[in-house]
C-alpha atoms as a PDB file:
ATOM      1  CA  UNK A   1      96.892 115.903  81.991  1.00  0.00           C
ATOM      2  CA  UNK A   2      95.342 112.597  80.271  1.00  0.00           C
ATOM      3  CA  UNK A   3      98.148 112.694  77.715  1.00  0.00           C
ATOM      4  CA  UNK A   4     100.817 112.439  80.393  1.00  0.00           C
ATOM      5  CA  UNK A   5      98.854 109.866  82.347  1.00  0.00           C
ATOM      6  CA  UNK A   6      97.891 107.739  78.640  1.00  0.00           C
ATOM      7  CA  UNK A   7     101.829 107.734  77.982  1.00  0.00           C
ATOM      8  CA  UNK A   8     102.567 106.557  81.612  1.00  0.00           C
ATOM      9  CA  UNK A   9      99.983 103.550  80.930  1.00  0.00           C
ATOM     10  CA  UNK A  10     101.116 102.474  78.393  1.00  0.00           C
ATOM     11  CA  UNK A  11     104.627 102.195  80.156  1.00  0.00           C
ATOM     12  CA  UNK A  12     102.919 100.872  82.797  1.00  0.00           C
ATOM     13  CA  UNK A  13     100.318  98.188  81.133  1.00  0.00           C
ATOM     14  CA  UNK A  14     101.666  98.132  77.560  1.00  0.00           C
ATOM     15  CA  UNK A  15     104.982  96.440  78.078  1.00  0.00           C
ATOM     16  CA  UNK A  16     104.268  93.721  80.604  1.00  0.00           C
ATOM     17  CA  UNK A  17     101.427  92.787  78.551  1.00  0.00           C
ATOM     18  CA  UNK A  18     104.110  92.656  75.162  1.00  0.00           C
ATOM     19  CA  UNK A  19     106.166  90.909  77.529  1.00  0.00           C
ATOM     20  CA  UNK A  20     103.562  88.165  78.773  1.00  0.00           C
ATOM     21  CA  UNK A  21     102.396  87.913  74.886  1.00  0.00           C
ATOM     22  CA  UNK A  22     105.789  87.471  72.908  1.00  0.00           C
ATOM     23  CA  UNK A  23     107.201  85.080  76.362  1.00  0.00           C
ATOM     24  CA  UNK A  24     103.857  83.093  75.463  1.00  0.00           C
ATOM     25  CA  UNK A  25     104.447  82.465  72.487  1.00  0.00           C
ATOM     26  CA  UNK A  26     107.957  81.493  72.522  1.00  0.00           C
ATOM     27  CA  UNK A  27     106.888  79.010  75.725  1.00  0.00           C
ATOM     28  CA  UNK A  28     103.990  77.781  73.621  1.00  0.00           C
ATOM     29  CA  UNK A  29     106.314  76.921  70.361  1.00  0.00           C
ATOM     30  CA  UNK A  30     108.983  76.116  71.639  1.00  0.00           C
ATOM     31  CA  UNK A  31     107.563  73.327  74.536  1.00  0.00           C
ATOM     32  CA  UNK A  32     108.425  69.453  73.719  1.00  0.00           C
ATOM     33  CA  UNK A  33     105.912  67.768  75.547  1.00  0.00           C
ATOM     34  CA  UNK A  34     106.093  64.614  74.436  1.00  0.00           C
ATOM     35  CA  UNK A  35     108.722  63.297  77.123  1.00  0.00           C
ATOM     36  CA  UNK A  36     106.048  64.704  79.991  1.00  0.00           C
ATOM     37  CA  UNK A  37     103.844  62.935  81.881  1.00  0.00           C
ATOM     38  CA  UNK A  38     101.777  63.022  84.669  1.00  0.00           C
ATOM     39  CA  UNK A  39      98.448  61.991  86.049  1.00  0.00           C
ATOM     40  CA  UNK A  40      97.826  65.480  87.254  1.00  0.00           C
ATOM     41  CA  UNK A  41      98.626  67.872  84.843  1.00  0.00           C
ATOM     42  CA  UNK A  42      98.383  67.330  80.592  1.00  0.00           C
ATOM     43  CA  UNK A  43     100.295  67.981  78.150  1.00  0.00           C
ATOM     44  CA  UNK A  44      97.581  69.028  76.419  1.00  0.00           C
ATOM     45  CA  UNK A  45      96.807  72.226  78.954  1.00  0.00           C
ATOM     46  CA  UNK A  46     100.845  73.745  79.059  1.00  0.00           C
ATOM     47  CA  UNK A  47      98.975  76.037  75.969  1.00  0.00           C
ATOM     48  CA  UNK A  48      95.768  76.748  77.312  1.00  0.00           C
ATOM     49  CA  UNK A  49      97.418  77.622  80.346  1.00  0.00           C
ATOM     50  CA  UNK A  50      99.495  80.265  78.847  1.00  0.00           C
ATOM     51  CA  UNK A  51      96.819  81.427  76.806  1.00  0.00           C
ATOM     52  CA  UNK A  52      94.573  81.917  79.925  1.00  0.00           C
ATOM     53  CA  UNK A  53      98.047  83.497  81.932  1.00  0.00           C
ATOM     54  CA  UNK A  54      98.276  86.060  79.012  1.00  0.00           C
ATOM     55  CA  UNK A  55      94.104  87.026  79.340  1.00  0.00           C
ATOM     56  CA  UNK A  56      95.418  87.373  82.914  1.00  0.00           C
ATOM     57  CA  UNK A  57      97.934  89.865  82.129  1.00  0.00           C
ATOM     58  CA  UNK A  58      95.535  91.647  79.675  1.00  0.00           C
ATOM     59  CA  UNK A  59      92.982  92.215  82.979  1.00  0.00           C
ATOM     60  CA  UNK A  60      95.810  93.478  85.084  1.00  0.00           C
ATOM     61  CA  UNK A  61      96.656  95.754  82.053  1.00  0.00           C
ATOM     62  CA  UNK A  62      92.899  97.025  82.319  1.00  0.00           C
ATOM     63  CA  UNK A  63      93.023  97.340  85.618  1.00  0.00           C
ATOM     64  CA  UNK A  64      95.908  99.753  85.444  1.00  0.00           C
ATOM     65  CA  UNK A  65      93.308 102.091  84.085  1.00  0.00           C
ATOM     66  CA  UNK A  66      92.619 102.822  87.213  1.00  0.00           C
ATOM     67  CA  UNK A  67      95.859 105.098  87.490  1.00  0.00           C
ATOM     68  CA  UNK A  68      93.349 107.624  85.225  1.00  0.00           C
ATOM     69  CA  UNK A  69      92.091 108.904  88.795  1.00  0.00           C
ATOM     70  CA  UNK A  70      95.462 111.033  89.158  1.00  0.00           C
ATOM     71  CA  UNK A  71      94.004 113.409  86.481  1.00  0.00           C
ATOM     72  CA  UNK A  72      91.397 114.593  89.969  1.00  0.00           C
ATOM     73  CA  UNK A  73      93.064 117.306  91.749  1.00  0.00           C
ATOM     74  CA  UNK A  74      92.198 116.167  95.216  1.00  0.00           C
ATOM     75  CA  UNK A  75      93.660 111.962  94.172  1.00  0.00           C
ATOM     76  CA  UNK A  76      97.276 113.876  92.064  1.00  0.00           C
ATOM     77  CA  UNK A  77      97.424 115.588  95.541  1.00  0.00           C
ATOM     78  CA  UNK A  78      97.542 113.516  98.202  1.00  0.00           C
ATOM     79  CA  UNK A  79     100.297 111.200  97.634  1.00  0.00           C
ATOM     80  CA  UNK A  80      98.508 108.135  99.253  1.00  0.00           C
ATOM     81  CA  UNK A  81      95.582 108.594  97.380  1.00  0.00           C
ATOM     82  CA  UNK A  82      97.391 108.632  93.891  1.00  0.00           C
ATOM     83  CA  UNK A  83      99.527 105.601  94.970  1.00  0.00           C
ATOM     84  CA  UNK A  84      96.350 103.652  95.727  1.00  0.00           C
ATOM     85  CA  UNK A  85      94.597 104.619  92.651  1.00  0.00           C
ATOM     86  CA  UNK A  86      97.710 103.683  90.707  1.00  0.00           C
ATOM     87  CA  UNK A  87      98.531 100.249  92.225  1.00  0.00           C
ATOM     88  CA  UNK A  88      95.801  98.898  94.508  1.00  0.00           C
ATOM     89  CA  UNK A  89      93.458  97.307  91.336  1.00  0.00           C
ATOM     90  CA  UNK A  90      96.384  95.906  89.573  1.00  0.00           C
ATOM     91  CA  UNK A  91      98.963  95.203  92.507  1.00  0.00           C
ATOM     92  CA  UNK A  92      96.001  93.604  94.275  1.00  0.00           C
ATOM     93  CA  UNK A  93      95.623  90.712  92.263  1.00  0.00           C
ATOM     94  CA  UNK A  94      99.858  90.740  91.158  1.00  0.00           C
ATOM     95  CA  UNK A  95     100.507  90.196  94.751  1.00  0.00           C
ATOM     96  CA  UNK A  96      98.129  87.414  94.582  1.00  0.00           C
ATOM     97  CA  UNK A  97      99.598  85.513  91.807  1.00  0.00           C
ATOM     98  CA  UNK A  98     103.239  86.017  93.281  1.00  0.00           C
ATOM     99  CA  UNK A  99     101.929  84.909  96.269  1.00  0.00           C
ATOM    100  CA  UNK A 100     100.199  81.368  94.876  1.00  0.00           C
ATOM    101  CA  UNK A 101     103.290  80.926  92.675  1.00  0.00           C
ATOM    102  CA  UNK A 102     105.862  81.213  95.271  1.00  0.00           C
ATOM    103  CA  UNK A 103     103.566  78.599  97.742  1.00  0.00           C
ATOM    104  CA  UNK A 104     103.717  76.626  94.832  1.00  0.00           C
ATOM    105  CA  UNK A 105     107.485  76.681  94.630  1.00  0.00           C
ATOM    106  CA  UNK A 106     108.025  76.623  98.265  1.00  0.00           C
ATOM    107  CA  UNK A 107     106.269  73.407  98.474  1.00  0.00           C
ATOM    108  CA  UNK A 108     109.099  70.517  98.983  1.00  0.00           C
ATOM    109  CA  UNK A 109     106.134  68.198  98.179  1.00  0.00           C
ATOM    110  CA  UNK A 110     107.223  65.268  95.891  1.00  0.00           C
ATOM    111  CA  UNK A 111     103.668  64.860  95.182  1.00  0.00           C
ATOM    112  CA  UNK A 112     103.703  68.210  93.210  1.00  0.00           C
ATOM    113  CA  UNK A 113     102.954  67.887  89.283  1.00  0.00           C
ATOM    114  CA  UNK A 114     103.397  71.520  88.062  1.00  0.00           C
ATOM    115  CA  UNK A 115     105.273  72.051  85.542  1.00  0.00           C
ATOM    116  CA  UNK A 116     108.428  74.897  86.832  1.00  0.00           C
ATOM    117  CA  UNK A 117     108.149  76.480  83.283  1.00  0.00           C
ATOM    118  CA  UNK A 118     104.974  77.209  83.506  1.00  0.00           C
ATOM    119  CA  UNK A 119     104.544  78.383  86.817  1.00  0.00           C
ATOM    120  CA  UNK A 120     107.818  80.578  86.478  1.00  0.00           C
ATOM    121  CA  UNK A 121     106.396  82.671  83.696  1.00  0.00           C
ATOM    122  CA  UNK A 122     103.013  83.186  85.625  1.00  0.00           C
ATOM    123  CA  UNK A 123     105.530  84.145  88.233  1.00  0.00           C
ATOM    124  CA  UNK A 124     107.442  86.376  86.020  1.00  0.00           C
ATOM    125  CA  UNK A 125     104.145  87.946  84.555  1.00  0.00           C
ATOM    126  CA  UNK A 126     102.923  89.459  87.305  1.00  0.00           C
ATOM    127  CA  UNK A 127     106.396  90.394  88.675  1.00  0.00           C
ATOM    128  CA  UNK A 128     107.005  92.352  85.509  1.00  0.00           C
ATOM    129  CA  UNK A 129     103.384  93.909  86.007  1.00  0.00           C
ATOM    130  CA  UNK A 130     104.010  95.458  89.310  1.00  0.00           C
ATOM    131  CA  UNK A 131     107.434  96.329  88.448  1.00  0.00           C
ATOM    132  CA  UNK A 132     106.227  98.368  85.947  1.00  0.00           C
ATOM    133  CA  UNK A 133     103.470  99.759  87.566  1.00  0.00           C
ATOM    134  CA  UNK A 134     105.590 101.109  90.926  1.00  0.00           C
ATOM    135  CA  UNK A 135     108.276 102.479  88.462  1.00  0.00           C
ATOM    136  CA  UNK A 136     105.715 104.569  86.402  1.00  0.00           C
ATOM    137  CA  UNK A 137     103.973 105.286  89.579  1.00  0.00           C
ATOM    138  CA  UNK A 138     108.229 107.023  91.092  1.00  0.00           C
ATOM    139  CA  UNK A 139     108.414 108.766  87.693  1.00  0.00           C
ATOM    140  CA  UNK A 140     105.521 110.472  87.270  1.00  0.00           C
ATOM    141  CA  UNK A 141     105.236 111.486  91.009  1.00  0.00           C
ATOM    142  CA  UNK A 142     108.697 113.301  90.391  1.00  0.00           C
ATOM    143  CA  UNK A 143     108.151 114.583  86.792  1.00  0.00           C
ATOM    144  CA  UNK A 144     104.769 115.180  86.838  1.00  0.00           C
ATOM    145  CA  UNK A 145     103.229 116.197  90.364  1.00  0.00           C
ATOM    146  CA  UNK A 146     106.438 117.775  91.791  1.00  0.00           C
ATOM    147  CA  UNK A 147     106.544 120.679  88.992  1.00  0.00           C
END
């Protein structure tokens, strides 16, 4: 049972965190900041910031551990159980991010001083996280419990 659920985490935690890594570093070489300015937000923090969004997507990557649980009888089971021990840790803090980043988008405030980049690939880290997770959570529910 661990070796099904280890190859279903890796789907599920192992690609979006390839994904936030290899979009990182393209963003972080391939930025020209020398035309930007503003009194808010550096220059100087576009790569820290990715660096701290991909140590972001390496915690919701550990946190996907959690779909482990689903080796317990009574948690594979119950179908609500399982789905919470796959996606509540992760999806939890996902939603959050989606949720800031969105507000952040939302916001018709010309006094905004994000940079769009930036807050679309935080955006499209976390949607790529939960994306994974709920598809690995459909296919192993049907290949996996349903035998």
């Amino acid at each position: 049972m661990i070796d099904q659920l280890l190859k279903y985490f890796k789907r599920a935690a192992g690609y979006p965190l390839l994904f936030s890594f290899i979009a990182g570093i393209i963003l972080a070489v391939t930025h020209n900041g020398k035309a930007y300015q503003s009194e808010w937000f550096s220059d100087d923090g576009f790569v820290e910031t990715i660096c701290f969004t991909i140590a972001l997507s390496l915690i919701i990557s550990l946190l996907s551990a959690s779909l482990f649980l689903n080796s317990a009888n009574a948690i594979r089971l119950n179908a609500f159980y399982s789905f919470m021990a796959w996606m509540a840790p992760a999806s939890s803090i996902c939603l959050y991010v989606i949720y800031r980043e969105v507000d952040n988008f939302m916001t018709g405030s010309e006094i905004y001083e994000g940079n769009r980049v930036l807050d679309g690939f935080i955006l499209s880290m976390a949607i790529v996280h939960i994306a994974c997770l709920a598809v690995t959570f459909v296919l192993y529910r049907r290949r996996v419990v349903k035998k």
